[in-house]
N, C-alpha and C. Protein backbone atom coordinates (compact mmCIF):
# COMPACT_ATOMS: atom_id res chain seq x y z
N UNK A 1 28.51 3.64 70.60
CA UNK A 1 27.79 4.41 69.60
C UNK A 1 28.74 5.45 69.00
N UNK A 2 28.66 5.51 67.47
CA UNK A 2 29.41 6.58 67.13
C UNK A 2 29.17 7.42 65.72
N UNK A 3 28.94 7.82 65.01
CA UNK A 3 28.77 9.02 63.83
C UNK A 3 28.98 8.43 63.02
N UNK A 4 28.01 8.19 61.86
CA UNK A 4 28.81 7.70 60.83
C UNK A 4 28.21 8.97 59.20
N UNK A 5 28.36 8.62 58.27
CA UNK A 5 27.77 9.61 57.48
C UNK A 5 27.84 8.58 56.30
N UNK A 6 26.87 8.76 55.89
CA UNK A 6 26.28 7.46 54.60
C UNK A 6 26.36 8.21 53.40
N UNK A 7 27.03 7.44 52.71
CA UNK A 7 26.98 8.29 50.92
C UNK A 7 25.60 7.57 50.27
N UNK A 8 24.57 7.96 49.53
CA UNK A 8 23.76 7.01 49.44
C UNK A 8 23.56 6.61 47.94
N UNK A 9 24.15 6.98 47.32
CA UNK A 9 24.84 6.53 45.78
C UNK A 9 25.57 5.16 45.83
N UNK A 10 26.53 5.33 46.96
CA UNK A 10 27.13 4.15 46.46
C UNK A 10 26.93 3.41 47.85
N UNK A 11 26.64 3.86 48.80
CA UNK A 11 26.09 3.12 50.10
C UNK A 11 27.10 2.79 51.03
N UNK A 12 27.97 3.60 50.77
CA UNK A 12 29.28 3.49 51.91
C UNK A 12 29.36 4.47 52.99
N UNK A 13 29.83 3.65 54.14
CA UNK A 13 29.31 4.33 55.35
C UNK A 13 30.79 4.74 55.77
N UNK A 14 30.81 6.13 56.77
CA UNK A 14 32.30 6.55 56.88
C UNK A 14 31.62 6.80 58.40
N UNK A 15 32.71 6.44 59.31
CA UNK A 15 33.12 6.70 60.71
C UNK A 15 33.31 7.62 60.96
N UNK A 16 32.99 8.61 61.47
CA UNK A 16 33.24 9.92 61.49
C UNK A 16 33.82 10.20 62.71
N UNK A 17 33.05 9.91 63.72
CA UNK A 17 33.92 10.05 65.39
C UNK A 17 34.31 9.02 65.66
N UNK A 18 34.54 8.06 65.27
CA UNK A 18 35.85 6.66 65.13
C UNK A 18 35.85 6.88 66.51
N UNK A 19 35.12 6.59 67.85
CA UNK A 19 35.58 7.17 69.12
C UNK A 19 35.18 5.69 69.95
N UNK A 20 35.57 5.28 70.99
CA UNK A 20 35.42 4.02 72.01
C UNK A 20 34.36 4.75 72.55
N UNK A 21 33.35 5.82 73.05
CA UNK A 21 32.85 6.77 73.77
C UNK A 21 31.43 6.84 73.18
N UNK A 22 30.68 6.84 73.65
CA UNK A 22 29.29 6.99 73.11
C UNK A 22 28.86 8.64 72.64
N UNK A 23 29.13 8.59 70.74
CA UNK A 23 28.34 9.36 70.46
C UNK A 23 27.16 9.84 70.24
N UNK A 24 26.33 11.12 69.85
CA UNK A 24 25.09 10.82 69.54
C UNK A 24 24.60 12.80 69.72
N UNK A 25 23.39 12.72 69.07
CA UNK A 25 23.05 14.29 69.10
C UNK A 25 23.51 14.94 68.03
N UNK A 26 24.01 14.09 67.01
CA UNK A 26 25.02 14.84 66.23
C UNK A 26 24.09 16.14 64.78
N UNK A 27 24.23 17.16 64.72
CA UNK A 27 23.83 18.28 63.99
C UNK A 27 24.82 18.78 62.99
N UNK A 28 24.15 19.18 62.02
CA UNK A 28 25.33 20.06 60.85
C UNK A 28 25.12 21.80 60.57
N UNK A 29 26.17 22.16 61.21
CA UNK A 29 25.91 23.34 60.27
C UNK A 29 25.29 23.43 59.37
N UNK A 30 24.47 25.37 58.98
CA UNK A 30 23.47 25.32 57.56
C UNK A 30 24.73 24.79 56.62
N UNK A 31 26.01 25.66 56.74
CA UNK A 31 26.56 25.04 55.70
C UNK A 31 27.42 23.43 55.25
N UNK A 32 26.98 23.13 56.16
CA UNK A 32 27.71 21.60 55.98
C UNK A 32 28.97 21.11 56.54
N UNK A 33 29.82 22.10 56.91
CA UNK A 33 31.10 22.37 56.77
C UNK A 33 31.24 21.46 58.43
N UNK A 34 30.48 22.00 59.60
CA UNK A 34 30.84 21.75 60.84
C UNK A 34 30.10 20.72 61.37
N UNK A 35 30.07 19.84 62.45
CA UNK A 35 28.96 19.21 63.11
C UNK A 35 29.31 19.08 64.58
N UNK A 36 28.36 19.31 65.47
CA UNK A 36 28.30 19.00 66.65
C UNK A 36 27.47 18.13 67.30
N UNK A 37 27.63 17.77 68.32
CA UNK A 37 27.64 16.88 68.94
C UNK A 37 27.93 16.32 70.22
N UNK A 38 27.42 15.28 71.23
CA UNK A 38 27.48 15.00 72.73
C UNK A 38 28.09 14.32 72.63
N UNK A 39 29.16 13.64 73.46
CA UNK A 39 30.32 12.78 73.83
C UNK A 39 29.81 12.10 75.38
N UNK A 40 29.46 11.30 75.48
CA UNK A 40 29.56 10.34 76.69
C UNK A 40 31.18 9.74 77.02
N UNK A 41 31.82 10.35 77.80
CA UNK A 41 32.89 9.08 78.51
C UNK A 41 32.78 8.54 79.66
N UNK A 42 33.54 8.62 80.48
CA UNK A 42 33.50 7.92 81.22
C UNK A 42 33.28 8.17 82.53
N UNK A 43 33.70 9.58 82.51
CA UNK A 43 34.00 11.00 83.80
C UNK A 43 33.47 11.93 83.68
N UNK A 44 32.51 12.05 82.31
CA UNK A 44 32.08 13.08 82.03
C UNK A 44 31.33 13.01 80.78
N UNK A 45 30.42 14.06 80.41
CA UNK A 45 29.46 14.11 79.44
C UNK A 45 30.00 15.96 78.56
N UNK A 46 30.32 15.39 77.13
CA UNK A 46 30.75 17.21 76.76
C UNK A 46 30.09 16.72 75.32
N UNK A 47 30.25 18.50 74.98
CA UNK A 47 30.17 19.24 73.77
C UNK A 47 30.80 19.12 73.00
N UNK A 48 30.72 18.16 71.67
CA UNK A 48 31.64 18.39 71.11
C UNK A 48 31.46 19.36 69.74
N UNK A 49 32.61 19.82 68.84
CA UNK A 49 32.69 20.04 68.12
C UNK A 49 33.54 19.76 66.41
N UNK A 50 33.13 18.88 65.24
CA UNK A 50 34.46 18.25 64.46
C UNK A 50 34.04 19.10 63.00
N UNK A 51 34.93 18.34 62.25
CA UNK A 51 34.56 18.89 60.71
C UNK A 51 33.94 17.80 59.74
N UNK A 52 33.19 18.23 58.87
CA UNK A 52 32.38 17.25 58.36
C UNK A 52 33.29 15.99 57.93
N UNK A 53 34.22 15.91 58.04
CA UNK A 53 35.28 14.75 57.14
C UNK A 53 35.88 13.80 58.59
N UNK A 54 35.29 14.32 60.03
CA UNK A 54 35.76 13.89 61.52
C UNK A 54 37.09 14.37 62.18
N UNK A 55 37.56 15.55 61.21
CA UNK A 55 38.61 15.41 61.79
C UNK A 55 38.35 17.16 62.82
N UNK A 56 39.66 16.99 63.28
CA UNK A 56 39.59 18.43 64.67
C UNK A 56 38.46 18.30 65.36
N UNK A 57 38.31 17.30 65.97
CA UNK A 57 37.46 16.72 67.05
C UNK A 57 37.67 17.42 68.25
N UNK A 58 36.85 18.50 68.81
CA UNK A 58 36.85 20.13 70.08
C UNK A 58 36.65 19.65 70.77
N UNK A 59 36.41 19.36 71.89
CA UNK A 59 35.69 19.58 73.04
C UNK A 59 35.36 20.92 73.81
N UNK A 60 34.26 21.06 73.49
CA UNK A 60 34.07 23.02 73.80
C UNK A 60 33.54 23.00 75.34
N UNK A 61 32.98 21.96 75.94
CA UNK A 61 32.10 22.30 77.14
C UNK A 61 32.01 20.69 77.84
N UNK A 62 32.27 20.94 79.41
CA UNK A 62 31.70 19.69 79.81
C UNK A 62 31.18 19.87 81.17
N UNK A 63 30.52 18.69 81.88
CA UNK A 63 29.94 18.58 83.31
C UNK A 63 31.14 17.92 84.12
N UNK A 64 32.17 17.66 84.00
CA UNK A 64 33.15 17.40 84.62
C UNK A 64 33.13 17.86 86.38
N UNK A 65 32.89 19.48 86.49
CA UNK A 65 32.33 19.97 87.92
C UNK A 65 31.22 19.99 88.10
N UNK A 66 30.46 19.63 87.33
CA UNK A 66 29.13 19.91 87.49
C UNK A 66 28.32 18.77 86.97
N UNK A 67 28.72 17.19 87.59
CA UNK A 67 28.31 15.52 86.92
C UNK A 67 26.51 15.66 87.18
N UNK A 68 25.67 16.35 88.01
CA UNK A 68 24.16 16.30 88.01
C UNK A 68 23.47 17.05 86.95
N UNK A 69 24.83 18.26 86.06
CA UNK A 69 24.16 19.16 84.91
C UNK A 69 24.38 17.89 83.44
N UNK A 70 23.44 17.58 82.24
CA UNK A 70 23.61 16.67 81.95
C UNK A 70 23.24 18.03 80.28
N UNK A 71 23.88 17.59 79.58
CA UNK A 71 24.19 18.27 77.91
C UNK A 71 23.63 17.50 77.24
N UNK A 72 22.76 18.39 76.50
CA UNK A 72 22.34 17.49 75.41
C UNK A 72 21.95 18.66 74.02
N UNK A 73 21.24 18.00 73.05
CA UNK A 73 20.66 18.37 71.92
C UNK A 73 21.40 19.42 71.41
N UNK A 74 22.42 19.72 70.74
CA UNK A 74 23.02 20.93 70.93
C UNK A 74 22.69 21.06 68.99
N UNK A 75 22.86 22.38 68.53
CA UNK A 75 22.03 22.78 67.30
C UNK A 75 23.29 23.89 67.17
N UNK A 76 23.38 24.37 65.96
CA UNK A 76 24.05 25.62 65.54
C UNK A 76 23.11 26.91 65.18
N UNK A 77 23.51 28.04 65.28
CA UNK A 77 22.58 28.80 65.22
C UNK A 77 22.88 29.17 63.30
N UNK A 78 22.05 29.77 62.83
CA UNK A 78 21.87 29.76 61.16
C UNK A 78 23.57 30.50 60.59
N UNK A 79 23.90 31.23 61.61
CA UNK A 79 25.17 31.57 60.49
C UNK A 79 26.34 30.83 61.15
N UNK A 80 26.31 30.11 62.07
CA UNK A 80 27.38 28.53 62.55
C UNK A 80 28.68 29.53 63.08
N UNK A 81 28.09 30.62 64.28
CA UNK A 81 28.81 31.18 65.34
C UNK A 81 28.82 30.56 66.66
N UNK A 82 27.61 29.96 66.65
CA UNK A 82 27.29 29.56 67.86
C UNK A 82 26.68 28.08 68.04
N UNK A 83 26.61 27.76 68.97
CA UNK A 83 25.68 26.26 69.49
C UNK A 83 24.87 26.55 70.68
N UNK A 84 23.88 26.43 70.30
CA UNK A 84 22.73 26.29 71.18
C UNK A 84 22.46 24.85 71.86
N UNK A 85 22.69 24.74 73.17
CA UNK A 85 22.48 23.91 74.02
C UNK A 85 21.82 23.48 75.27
N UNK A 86 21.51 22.35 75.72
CA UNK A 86 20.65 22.04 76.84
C UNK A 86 21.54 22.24 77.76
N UNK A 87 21.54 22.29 78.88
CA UNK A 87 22.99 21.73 80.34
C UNK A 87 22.15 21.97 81.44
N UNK A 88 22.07 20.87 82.62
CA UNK A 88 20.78 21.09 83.52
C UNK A 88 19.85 21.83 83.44
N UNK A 89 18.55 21.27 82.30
CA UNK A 89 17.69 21.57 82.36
C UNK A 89 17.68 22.85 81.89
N UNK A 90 18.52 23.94 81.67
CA UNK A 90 18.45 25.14 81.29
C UNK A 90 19.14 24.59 79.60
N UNK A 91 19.20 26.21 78.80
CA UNK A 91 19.32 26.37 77.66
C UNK A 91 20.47 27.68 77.37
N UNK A 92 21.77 27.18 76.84
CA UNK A 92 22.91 28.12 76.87
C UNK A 92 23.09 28.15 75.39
N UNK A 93 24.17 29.55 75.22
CA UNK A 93 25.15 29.09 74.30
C UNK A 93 26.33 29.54 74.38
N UNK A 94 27.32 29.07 73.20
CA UNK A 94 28.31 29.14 73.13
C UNK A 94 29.06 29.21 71.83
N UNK A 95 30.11 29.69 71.79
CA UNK A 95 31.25 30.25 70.37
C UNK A 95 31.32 28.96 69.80
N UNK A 96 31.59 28.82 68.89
CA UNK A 96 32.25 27.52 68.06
C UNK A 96 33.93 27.39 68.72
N UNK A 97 34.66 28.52 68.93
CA UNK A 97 35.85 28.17 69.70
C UNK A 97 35.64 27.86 71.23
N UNK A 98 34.41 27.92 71.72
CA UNK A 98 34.56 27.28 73.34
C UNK A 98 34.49 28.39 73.96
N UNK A 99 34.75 29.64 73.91
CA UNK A 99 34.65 30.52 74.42
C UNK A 99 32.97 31.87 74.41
N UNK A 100 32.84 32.15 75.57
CA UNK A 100 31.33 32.96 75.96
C UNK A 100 30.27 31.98 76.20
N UNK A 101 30.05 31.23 76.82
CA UNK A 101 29.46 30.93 77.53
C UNK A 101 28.69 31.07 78.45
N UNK A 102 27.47 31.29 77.54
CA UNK A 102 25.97 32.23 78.21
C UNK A 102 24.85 31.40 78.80
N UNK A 103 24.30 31.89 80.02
CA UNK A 103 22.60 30.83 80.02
C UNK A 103 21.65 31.50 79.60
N UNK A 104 21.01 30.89 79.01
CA UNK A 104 19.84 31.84 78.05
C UNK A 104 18.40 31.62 78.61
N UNK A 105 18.17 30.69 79.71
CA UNK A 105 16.76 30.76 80.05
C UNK A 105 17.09 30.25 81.43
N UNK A 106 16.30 31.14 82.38
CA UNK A 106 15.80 30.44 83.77
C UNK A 106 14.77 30.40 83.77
N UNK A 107 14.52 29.20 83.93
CA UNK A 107 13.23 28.35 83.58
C UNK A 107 12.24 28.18 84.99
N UNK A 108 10.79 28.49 84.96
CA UNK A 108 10.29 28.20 86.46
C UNK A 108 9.68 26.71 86.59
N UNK A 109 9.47 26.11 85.17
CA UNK A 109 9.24 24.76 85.03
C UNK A 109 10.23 23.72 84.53
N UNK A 110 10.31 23.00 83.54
CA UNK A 110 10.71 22.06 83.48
C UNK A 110 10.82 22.25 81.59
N UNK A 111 12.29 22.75 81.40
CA UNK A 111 12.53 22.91 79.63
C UNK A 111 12.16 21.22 79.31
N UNK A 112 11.45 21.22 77.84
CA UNK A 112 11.21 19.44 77.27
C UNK A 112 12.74 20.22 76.17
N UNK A 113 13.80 19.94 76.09
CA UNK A 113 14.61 20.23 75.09
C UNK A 113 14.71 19.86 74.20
N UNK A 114 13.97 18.45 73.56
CA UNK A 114 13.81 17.80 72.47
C UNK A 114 12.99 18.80 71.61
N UNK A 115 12.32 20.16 71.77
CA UNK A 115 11.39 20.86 71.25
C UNK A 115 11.99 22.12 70.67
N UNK A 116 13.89 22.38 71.51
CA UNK A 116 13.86 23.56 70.88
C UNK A 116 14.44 24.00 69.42
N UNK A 117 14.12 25.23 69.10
CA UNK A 117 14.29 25.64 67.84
C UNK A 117 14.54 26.82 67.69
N UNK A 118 15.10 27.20 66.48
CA UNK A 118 15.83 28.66 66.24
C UNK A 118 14.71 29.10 65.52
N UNK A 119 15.49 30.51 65.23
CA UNK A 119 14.57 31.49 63.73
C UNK A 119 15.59 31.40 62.80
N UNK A 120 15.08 31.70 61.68
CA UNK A 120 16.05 31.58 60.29
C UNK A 120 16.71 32.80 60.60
N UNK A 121 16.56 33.21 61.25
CA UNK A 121 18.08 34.33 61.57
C UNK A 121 18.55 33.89 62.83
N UNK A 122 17.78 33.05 63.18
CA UNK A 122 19.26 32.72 64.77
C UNK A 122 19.06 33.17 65.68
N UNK A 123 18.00 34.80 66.29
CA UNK A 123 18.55 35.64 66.85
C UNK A 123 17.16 35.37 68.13
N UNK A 124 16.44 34.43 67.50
CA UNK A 124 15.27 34.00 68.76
C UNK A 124 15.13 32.43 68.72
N UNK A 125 14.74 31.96 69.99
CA UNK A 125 14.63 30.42 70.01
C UNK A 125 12.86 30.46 70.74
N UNK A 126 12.18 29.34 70.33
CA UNK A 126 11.27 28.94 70.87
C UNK A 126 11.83 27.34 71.67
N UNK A 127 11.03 27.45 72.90
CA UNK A 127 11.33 25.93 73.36
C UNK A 127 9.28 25.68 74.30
N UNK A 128 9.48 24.34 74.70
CA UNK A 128 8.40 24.08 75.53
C UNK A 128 9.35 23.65 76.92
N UNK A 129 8.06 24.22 77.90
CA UNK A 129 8.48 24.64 79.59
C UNK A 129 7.28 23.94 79.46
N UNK A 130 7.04 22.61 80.57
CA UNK A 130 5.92 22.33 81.68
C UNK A 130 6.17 22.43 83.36
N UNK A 131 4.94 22.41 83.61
CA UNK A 131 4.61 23.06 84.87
C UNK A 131 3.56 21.85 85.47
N UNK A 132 3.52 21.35 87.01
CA UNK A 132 2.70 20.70 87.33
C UNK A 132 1.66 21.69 87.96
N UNK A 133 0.49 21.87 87.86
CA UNK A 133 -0.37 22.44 88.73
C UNK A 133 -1.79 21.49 89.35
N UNK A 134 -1.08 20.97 90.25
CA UNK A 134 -1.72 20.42 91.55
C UNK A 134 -2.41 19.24 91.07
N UNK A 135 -3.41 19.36 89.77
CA UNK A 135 -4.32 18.35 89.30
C UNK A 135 -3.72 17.80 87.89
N UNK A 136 -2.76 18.68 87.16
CA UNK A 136 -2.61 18.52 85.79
C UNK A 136 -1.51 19.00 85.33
N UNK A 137 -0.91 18.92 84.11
CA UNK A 137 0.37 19.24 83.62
C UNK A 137 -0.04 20.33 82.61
N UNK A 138 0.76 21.68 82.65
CA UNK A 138 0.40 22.63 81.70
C UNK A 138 1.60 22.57 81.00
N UNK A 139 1.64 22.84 79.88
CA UNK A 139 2.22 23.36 78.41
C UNK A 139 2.49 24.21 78.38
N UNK A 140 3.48 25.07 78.41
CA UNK A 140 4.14 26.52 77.59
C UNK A 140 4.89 26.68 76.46
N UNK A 141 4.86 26.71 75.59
CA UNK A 141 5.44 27.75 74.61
C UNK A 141 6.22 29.26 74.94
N UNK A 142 7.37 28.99 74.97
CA UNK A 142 8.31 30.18 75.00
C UNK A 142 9.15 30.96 73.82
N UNK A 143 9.01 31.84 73.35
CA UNK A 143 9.51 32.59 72.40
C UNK A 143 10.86 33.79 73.07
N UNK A 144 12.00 33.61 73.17
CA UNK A 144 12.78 34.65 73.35
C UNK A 144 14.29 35.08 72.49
N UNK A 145 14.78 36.10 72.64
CA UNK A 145 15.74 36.43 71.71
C UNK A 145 16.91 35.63 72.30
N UNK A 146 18.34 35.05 71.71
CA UNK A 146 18.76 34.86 72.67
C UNK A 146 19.80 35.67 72.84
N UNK A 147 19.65 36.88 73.07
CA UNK A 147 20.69 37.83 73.50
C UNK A 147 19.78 38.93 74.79
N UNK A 148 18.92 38.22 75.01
CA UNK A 148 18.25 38.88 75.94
C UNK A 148 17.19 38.60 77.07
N UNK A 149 17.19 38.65 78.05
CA UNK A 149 16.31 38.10 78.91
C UNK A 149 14.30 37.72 78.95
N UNK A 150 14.01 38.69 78.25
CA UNK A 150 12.84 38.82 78.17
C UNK A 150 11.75 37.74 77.46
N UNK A 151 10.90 37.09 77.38
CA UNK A 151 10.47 35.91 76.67
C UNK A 151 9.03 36.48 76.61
N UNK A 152 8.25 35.38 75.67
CA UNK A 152 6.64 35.75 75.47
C UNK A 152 5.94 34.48 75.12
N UNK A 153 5.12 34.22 75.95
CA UNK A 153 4.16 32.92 75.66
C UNK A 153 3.65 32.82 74.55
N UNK A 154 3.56 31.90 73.70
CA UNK A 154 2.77 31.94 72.55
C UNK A 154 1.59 30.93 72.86
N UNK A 155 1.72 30.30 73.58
CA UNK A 155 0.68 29.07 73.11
C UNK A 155 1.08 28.38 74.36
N UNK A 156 -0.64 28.06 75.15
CA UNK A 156 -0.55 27.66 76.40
C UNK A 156 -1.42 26.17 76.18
N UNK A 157 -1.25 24.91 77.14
CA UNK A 157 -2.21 24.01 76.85
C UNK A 157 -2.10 22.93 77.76
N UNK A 158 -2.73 21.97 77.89
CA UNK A 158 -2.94 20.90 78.72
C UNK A 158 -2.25 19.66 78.44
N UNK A 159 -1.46 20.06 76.88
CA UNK A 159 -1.51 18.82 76.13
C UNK A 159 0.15 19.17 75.33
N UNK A 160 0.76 18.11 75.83
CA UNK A 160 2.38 18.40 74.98
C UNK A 160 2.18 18.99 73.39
N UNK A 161 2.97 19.77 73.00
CA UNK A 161 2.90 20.35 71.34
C UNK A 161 4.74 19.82 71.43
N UNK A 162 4.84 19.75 70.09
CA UNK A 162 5.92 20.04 69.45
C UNK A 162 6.04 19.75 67.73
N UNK A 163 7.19 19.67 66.99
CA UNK A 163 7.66 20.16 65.91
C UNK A 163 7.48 20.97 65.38
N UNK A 164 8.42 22.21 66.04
CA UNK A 164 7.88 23.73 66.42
C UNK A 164 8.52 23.67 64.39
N UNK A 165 8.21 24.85 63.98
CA UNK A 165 8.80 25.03 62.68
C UNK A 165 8.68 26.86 62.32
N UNK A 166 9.28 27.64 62.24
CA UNK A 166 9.12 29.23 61.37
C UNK A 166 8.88 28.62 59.92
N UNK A 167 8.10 29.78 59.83
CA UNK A 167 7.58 30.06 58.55
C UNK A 167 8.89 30.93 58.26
N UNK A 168 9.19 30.90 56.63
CA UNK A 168 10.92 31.37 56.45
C UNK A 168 11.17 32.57 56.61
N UNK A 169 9.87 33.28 57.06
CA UNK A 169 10.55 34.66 57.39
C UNK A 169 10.29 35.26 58.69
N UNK A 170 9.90 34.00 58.86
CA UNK A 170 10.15 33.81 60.97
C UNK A 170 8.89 34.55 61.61
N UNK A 171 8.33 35.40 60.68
CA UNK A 171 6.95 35.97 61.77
C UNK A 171 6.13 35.38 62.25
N UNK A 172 6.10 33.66 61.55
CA UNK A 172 5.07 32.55 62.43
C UNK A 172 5.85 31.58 62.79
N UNK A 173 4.87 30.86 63.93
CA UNK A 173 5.10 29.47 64.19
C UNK A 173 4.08 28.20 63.99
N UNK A 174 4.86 27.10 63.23
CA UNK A 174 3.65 25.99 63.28
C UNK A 174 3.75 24.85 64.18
N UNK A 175 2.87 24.24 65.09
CA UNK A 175 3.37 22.93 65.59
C UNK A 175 2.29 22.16 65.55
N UNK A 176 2.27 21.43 66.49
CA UNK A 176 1.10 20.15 66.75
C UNK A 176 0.80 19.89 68.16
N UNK A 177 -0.13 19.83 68.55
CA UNK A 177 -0.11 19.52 70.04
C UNK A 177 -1.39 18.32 69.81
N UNK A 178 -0.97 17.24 69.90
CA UNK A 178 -1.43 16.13 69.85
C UNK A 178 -2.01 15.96 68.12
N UNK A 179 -3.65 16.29 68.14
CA UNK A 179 -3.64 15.54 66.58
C UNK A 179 -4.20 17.32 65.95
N UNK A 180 -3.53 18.26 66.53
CA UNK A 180 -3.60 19.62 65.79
C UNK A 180 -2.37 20.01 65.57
N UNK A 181 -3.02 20.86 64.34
CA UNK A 181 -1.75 21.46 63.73
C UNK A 181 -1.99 23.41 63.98
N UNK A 182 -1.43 23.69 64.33
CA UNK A 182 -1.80 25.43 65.10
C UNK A 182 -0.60 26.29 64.09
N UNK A 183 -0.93 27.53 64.07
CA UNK A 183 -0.50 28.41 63.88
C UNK A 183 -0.48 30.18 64.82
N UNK A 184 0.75 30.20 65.03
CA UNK A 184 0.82 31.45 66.03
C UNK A 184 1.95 33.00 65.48
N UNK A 185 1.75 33.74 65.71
CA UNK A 185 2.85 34.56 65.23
C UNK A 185 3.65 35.08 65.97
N UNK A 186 4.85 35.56 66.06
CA UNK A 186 5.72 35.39 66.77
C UNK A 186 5.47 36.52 68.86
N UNK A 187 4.30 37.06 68.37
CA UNK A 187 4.14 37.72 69.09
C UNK A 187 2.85 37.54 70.30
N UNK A 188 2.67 36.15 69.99
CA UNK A 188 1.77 35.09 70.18
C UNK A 188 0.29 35.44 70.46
N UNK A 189 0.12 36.22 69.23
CA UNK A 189 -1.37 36.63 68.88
C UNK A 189 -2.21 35.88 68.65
N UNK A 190 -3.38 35.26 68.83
CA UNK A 190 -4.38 34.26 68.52
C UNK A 190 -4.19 33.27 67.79
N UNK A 191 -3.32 32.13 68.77
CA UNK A 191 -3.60 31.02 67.83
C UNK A 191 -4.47 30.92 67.06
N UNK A 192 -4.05 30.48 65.41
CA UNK A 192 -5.22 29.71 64.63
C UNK A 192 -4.95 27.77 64.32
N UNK A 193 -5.88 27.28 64.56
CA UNK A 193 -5.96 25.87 64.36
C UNK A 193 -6.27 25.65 63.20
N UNK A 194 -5.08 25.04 62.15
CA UNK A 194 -5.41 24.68 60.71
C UNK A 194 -5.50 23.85 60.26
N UNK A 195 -5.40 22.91 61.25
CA UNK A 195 -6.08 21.20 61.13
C UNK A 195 -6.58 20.29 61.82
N UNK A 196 -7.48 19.99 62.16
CA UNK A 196 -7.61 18.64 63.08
C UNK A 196 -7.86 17.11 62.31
N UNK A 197 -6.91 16.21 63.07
CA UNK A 197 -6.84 15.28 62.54
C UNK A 197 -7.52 14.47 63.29
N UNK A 198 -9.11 13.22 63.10
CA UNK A 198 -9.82 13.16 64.18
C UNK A 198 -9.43 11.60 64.18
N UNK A 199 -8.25 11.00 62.76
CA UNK A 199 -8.03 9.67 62.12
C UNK A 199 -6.77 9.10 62.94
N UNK A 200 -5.79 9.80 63.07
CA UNK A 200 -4.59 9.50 63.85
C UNK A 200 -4.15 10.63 64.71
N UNK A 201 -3.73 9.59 65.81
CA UNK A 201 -2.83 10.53 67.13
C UNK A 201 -2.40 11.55 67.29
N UNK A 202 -1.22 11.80 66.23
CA UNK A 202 -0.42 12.38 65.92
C UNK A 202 0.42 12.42 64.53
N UNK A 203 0.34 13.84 64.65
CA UNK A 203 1.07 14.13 63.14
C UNK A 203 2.47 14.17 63.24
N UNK A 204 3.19 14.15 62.92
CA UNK A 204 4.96 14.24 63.14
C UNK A 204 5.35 14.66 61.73
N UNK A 205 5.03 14.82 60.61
CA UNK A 205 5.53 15.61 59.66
C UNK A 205 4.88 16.59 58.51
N UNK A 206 5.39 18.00 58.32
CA UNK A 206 4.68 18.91 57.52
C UNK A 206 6.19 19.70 56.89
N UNK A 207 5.68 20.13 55.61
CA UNK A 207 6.39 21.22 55.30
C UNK A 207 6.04 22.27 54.82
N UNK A 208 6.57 23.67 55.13
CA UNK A 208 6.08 24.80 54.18
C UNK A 208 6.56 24.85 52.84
N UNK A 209 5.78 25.36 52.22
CA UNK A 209 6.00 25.83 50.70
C UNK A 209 6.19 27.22 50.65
């Protein structure tokens, strides 16, 4: 598996991580300029980092000592200082040069990392944490800065949510937890439910205006 980037004018496809190694995860900077990305080899699972054209291919981070911590989903934060990443089950980040290397959540359940997301300033992430309790699986919603320890539930439930989304000036959040569409504010004041869909499962796409 490996990166490719499609022109869709003329429909030509370019190789981007040209690599024998299984790529995948791959994200762009807001501005276009950078992309990151997971590297599978052979000894190890890393972070990578290239430029939109493939070239200066980084390796910023790997499980090399640590083969049971496993990297994934990695995202840039809005002004493309940083990468926000999975690595056993927890949620770090790190410089675009490889250097500071922070953990940003100890988790008492179980991060779903396919869920997390920034603020249009970068400076808070929401993710979903489950928890087994004895009869049933609970849902959390976590809201925290990531320069700081402290977090705040927004939205608790029985029932997986995700395609978390800010409203563009970040004081809300919208998602879905099965065939609803909710609204919460960042301070996770009374959910409001602004849709139920009673026709299909699940919704998987919305946008703000």
């Amino acid at each position: 598996m490996t990166i490719y980037q499609i022109d869709f004018e003329t429909k030509t496809e370019i190789n981007l991580s040209n690599s024998p190694y299984d790529d995948h995860s791959s994200n762009y900077s807001s501005d276009r300029l950078q992309i990151t990305y997971i590297r599978r080899h052979s000894d190890r699972i890393s972070l990578y980092i290239m430029n939109n054209d493939g070239s200066n291919q980084t390796e910023l981070h790997n499980n090399l000592n640590q083969p049971s911590m496993l990297i994934g989903n990695p995202r840039f934060t809005p002004d493309g200082s940083k990468i926000i990443f999975g690595f056993g089950g927890e949620i770090y980040s790190i410089n675009i040069d490889g250097t500071n290397l922070k953990q940003l959540t100890k988790s008492e359940g179980t991060i779903i990392l396919r869920d997390l997301c920034l603020s249009p300033l970068g400076d808070k992430m929401v993710y979903n944490e489950y928890e087994w309790d004895k009869t049933k699986y609970i849902y959390h919603i976590f809201i925290k800065s990531i320069y700081g320890p402290n977090r705040t539930e927004l939205f608790q439930s029985a029932r997986d949510s995700y395609n978390y989304t800010f409203t563009p000036d970040g004081r809300n959040l919208l998602f879905t937890t099965n065939d609803d569409l909710y609204l919460v504010d960042i301070n996770g004041n009374i959910p409001r439910k602004l849709f139920e869909n009673e026709l299909i499962n699940d919704i998987y796409d919305y946008e703000i205006y």
